[in-house]
PDB file of N, CA and C in Angstrom:
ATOM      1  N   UNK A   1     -86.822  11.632 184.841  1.00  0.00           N
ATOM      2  CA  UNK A   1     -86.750  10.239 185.209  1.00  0.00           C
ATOM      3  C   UNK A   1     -85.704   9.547 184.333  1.00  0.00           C
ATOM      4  N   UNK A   2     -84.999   8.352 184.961  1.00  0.00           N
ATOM      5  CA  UNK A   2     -83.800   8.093 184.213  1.00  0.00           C
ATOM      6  C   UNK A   2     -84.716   6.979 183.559  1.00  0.00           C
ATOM      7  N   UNK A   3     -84.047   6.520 182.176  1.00  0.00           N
ATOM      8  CA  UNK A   3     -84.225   5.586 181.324  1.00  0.00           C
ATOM      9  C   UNK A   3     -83.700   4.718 181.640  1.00  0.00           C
ATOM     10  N   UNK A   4     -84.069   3.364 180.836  1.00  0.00           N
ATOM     11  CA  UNK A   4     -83.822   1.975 180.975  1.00  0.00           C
ATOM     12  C   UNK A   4     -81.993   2.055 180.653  1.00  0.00           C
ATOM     13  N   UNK A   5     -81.144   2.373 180.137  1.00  0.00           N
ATOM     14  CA  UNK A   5     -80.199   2.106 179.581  1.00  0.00           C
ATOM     15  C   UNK A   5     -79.499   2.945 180.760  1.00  0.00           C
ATOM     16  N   UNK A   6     -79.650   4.205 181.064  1.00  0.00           N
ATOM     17  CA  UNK A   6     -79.454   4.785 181.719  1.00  0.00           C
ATOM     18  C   UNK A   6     -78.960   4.464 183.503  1.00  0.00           C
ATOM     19  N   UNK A   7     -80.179   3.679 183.582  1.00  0.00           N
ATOM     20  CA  UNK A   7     -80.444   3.143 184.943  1.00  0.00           C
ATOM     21  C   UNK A   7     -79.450   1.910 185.366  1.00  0.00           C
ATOM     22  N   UNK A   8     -79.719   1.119 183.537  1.00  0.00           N
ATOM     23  CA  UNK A   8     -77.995  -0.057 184.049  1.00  0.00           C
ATOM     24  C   UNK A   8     -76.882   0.741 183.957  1.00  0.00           C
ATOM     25  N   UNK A   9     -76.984   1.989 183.229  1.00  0.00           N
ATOM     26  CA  UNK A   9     -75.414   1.961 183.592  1.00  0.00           C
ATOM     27  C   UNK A   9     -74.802   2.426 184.898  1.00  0.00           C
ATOM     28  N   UNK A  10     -75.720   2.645 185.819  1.00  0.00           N
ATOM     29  CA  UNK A  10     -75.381   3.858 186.878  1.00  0.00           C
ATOM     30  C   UNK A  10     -76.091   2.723 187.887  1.00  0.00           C
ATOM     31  N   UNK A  11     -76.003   1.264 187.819  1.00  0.00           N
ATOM     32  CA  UNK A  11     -76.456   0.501 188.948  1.00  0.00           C
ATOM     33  C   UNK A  11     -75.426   0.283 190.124  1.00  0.00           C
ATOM     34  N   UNK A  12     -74.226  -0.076 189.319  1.00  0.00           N
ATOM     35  CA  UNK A  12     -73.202  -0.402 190.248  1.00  0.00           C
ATOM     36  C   UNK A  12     -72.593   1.041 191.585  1.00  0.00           C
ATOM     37  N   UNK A  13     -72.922   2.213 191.048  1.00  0.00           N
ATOM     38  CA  UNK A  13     -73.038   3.187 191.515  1.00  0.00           C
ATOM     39  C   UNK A  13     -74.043   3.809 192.505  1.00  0.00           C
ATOM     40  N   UNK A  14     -74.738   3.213 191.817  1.00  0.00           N
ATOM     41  CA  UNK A  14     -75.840   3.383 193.422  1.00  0.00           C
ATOM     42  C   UNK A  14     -76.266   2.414 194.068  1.00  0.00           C
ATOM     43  N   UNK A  15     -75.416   1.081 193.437  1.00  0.00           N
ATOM     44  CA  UNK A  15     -75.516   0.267 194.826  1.00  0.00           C
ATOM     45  C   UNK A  15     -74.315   0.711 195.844  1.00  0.00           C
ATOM     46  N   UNK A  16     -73.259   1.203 195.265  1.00  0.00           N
ATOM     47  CA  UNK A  16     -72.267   1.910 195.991  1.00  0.00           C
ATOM     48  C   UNK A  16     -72.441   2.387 196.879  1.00  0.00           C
ATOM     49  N   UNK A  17     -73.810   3.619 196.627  1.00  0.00           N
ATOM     50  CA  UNK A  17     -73.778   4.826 196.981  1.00  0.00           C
ATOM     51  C   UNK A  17     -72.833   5.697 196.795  1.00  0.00           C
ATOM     52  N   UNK A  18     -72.725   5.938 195.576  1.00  0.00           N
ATOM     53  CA  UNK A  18     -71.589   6.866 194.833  1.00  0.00           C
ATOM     54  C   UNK A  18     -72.289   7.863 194.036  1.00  0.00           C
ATOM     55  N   UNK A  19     -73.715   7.648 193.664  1.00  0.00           N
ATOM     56  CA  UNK A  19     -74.563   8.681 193.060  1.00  0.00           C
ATOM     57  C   UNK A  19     -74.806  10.197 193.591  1.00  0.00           C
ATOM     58  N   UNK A  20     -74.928  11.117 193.059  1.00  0.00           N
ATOM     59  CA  UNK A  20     -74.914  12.406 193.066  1.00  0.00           C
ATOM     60  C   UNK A  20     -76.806  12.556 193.800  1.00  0.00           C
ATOM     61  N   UNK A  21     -77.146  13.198 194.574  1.00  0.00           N
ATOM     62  CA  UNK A  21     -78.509  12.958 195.252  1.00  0.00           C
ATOM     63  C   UNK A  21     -79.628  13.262 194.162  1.00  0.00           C
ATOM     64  N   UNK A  22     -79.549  13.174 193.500  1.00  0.00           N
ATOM     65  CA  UNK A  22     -80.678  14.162 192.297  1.00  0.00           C
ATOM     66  C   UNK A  22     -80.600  12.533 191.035  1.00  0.00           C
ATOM     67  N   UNK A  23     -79.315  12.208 190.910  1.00  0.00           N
ATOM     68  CA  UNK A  23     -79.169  10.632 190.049  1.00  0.00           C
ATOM     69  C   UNK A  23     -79.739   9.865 190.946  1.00  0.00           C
ATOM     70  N   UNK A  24     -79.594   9.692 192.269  1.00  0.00           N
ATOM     71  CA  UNK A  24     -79.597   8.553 193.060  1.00  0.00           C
ATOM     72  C   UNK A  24     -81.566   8.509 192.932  1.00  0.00           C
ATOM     73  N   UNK A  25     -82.128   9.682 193.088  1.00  0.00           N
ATOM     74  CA  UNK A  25     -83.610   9.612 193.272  1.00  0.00           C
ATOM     75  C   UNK A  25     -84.038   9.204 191.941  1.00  0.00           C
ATOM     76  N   UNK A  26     -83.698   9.870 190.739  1.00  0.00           N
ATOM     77  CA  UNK A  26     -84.033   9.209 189.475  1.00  0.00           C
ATOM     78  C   UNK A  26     -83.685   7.691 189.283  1.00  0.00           C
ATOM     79  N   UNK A  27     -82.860   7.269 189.687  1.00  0.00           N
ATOM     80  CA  UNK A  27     -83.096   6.040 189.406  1.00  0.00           C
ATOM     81  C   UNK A  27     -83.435   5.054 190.335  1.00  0.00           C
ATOM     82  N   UNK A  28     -83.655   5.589 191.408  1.00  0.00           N
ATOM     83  CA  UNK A  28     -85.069   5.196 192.397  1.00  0.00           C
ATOM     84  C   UNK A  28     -86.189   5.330 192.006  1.00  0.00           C
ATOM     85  N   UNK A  29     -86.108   6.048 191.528  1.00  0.00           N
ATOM     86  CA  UNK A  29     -87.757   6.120 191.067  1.00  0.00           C
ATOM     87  C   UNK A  29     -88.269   5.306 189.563  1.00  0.00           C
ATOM     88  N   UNK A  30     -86.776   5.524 188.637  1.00  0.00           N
ATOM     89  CA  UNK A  30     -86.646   4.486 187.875  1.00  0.00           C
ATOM     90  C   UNK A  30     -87.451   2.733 188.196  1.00  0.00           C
ATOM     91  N   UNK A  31     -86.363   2.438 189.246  1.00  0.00           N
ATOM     92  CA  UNK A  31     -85.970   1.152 189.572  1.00  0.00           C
ATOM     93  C   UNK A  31     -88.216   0.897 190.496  1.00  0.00           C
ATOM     94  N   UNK A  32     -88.545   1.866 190.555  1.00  0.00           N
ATOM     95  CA  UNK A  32     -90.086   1.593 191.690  1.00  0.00           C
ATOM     96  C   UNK A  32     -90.887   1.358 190.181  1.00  0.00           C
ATOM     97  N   UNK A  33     -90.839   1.805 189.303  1.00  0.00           N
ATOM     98  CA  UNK A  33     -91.685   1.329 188.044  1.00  0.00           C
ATOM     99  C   UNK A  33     -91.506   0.574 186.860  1.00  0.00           C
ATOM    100  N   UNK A  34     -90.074   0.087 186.962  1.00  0.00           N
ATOM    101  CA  UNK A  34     -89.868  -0.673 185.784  1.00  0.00           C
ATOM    102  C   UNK A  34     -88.870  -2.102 186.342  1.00  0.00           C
ATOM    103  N   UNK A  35     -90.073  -3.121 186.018  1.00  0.00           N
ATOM    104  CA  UNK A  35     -89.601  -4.469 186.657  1.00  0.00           C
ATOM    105  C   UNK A  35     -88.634  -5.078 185.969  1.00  0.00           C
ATOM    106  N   UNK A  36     -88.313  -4.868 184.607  1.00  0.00           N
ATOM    107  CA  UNK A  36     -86.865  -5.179 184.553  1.00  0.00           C
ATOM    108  C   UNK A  36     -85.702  -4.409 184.287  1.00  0.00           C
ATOM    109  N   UNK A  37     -86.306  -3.491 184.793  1.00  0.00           N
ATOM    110  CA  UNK A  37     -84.410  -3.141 185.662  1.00  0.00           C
ATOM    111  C   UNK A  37     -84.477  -3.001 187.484  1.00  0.00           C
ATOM    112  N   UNK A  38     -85.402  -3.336 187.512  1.00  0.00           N
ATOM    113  CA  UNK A  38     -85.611  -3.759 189.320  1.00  0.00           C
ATOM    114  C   UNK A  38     -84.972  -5.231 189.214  1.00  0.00           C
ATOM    115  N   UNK A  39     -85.161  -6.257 188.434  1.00  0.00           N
ATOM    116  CA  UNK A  39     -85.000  -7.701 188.233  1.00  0.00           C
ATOM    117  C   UNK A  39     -83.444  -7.468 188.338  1.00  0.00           C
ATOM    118  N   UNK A  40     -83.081  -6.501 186.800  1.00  0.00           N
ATOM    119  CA  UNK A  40     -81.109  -6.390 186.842  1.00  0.00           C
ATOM    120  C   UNK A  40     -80.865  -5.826 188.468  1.00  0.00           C
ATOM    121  N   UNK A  41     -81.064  -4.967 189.257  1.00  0.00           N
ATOM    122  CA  UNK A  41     -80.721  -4.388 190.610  1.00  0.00           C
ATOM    123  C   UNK A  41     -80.859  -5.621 191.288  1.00  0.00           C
ATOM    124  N   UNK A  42     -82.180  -6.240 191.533  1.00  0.00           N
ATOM    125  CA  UNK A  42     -81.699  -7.441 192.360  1.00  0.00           C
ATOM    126  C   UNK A  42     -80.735  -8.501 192.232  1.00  0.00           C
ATOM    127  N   UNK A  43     -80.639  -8.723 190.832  1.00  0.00           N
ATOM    128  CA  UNK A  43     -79.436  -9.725 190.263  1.00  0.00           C
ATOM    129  C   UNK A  43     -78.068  -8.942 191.041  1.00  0.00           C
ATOM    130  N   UNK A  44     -77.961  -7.892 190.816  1.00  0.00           N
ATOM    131  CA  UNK A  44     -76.525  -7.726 191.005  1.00  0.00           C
ATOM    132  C   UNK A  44     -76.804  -7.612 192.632  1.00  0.00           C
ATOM    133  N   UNK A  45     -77.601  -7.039 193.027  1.00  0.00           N
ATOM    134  CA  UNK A  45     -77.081  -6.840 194.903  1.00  0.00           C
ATOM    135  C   UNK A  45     -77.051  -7.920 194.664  1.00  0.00           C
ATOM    136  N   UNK A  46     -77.844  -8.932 194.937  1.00  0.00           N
ATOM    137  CA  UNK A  46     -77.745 -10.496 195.142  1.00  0.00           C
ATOM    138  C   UNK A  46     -76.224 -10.803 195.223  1.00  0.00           C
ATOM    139  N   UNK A  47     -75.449 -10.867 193.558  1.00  0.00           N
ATOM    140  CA  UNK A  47     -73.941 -11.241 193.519  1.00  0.00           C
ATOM    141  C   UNK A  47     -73.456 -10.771 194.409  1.00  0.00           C
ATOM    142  N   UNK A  48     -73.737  -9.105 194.883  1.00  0.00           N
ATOM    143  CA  UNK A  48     -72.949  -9.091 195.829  1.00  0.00           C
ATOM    144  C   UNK A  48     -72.836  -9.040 196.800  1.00  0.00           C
ATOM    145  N   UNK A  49     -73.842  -9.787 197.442  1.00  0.00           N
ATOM    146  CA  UNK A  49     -74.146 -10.642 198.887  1.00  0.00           C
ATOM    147  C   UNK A  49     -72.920 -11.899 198.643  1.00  0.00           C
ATOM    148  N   UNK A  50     -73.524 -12.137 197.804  1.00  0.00           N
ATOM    149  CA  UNK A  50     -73.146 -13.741 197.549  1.00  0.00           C
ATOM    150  C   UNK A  50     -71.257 -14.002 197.148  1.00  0.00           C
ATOM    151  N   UNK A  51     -71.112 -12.929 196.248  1.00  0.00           N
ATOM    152  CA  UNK A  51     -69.365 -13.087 196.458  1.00  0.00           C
ATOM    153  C   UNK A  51     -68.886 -12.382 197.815  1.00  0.00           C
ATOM    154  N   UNK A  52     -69.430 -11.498 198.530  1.00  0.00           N
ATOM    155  CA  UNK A  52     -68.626 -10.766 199.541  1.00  0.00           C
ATOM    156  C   UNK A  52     -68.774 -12.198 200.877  1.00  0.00           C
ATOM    157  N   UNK A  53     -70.030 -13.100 200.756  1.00  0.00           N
ATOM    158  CA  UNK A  53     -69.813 -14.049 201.815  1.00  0.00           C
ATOM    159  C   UNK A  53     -69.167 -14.782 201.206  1.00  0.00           C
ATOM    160  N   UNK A  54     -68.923 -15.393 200.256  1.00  0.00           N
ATOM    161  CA  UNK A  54     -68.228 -16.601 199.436  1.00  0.00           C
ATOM    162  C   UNK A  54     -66.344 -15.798 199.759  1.00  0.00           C
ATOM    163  N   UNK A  55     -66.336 -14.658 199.754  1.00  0.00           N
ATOM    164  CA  UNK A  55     -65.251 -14.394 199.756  1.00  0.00           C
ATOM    165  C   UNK A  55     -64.427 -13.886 201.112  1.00  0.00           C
ATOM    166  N   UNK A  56     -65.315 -13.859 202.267  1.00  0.00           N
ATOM    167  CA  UNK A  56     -65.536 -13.228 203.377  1.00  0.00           C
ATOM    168  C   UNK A  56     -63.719 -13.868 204.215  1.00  0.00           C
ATOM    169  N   UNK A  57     -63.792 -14.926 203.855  1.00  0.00           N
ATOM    170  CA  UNK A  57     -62.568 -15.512 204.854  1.00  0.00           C
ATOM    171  C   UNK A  57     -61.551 -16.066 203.743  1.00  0.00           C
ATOM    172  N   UNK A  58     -61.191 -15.410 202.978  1.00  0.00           N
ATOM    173  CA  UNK A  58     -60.596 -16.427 201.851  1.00  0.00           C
ATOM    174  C   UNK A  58     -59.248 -15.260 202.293  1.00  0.00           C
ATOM    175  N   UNK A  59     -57.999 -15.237 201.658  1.00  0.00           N
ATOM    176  CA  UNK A  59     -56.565 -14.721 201.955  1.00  0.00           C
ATOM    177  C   UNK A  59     -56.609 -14.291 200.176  1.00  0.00           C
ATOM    178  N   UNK A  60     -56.260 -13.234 200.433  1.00  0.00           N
ATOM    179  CA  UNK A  60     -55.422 -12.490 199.164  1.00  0.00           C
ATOM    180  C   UNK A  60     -54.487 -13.283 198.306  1.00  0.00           C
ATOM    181  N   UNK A  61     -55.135 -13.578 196.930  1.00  0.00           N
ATOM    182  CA  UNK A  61     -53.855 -14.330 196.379  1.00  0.00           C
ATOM    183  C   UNK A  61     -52.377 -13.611 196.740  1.00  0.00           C
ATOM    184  N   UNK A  62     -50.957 -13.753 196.280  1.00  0.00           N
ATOM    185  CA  UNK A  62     -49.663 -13.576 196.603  1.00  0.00           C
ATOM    186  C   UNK A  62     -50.247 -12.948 195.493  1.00  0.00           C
ATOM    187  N   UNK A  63     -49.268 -11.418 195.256  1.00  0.00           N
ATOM    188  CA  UNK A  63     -49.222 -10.958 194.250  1.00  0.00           C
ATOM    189  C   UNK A  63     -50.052 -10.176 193.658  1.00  0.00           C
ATOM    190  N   UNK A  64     -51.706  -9.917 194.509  1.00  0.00           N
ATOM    191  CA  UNK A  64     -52.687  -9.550 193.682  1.00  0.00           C
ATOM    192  C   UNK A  64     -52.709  -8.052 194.286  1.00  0.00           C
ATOM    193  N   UNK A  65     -52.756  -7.866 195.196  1.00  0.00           N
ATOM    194  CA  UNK A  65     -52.372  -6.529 196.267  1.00  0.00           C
ATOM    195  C   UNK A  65     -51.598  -5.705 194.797  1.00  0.00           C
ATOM    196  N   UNK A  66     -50.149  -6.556 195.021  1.00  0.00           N
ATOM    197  CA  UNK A  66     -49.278  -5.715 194.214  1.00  0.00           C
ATOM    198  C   UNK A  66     -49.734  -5.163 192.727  1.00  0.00           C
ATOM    199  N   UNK A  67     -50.919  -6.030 192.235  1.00  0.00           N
ATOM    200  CA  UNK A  67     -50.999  -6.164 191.063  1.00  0.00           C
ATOM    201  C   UNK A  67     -52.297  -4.966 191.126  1.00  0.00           C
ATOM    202  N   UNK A  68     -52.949  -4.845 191.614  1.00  0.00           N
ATOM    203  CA  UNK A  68     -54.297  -4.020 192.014  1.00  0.00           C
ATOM    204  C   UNK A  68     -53.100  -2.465 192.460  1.00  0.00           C
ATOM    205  N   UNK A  69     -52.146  -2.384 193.075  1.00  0.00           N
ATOM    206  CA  UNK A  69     -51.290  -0.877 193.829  1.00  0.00           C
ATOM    207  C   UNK A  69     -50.782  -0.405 191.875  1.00  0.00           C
ATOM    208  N   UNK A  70     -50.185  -1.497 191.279  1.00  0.00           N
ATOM    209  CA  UNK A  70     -49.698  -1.355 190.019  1.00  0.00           C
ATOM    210  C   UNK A  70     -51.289  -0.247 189.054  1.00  0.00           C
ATOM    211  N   UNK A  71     -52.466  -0.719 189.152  1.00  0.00           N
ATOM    212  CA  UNK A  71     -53.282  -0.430 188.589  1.00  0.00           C
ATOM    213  C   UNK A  71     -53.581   0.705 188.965  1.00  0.00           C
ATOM    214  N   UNK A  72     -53.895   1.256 190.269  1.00  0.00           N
ATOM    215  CA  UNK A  72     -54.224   2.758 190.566  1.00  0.00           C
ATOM    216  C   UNK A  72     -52.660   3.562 190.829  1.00  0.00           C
ATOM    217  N   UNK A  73     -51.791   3.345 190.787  1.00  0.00           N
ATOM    218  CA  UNK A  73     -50.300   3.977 190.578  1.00  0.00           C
ATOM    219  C   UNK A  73     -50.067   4.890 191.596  1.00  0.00           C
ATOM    220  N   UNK A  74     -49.930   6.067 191.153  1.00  0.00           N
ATOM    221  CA  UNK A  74     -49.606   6.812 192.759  1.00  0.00           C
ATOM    222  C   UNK A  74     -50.860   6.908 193.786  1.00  0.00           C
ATOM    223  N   UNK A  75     -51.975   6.900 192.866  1.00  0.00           N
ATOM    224  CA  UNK A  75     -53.807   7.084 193.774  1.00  0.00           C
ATOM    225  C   UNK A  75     -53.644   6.097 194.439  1.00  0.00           C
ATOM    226  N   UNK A  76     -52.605   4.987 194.708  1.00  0.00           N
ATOM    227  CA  UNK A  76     -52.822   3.742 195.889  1.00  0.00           C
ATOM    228  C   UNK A  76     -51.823   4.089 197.004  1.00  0.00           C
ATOM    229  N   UNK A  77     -52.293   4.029 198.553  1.00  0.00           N
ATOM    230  CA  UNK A  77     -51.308   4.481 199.148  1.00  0.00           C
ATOM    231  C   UNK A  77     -50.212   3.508 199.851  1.00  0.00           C
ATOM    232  N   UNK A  78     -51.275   2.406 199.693  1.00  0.00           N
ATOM    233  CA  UNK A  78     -50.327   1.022 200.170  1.00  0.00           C
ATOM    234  C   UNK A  78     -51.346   0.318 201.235  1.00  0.00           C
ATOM    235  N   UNK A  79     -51.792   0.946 201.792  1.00  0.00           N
ATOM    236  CA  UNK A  79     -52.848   0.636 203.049  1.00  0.00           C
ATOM    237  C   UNK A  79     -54.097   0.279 202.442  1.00  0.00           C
ATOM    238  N   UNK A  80     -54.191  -0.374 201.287  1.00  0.00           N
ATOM    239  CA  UNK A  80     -55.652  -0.508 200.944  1.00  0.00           C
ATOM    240  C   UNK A  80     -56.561   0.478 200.674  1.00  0.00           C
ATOM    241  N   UNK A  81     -56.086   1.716 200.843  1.00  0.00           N
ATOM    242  CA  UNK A  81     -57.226   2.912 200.453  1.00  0.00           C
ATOM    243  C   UNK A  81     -56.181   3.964 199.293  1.00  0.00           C
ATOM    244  N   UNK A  82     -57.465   4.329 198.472  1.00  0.00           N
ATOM    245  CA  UNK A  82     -57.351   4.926 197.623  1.00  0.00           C
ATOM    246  C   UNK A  82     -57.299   6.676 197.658  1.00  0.00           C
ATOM    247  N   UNK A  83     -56.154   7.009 197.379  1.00  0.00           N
ATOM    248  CA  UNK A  83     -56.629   8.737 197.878  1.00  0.00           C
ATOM    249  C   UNK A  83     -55.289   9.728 197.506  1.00  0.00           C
TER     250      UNK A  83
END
C-alpha cells in the first residue's frame, strides 16, 4: 500500500492516468482509506475542472506555443504533440 507522501507525489499522475497498473491500484486503495490525501485528490481534480473551464475559450498568449516547443526541443513536433 502506498504511503501518505508517496500518494502526493504520484497524484498528478494518476489523475493523468499515467500510472503503471499495480501504482495506480495502490494508490487507490491509498486514496479509499486515508481522508487527507483523498481531501489533496479532490483539491487538485477540482483545479482541474476549474482551470480547464476557466480556460476552455481563452487564445494562446503570442509567443507561448513558441516558448513551451523551446522547452521540450526536438520531443516537440510543432503540432502540439509530443513524440
Amino acid at each position: 500500500m502506498a504511503d501518505c507522501n508517496e500518494t502526493l507525489r504520484e497524484l498528478e499522475a494518476f489523475l493523468d492516468g499515467e500510472l503503471p497498473v499495480d501504482t495506480r491500484e495502490s494508490v487507490h486503495t491509498h486514496l479509499e482509506g486515508c481522508m487527507d490525501c483523498l481531501q489533496a485528490f479532490d483539491f487538485h481534480a477540482e483545479l482541474r475542472t476549474v482551470v480547464r473551464e476557466k480556460c476552455r475559450n481563452d487564445e494562446i498568449p503570442p509567443g507561448l506555443l513558441a516558448k513551451i516547443e523551446q522547452c521540450f526541443g526536438e520531443d516537440f513536433d510543432g503540432d502540439g504533440v509530443i513524440g
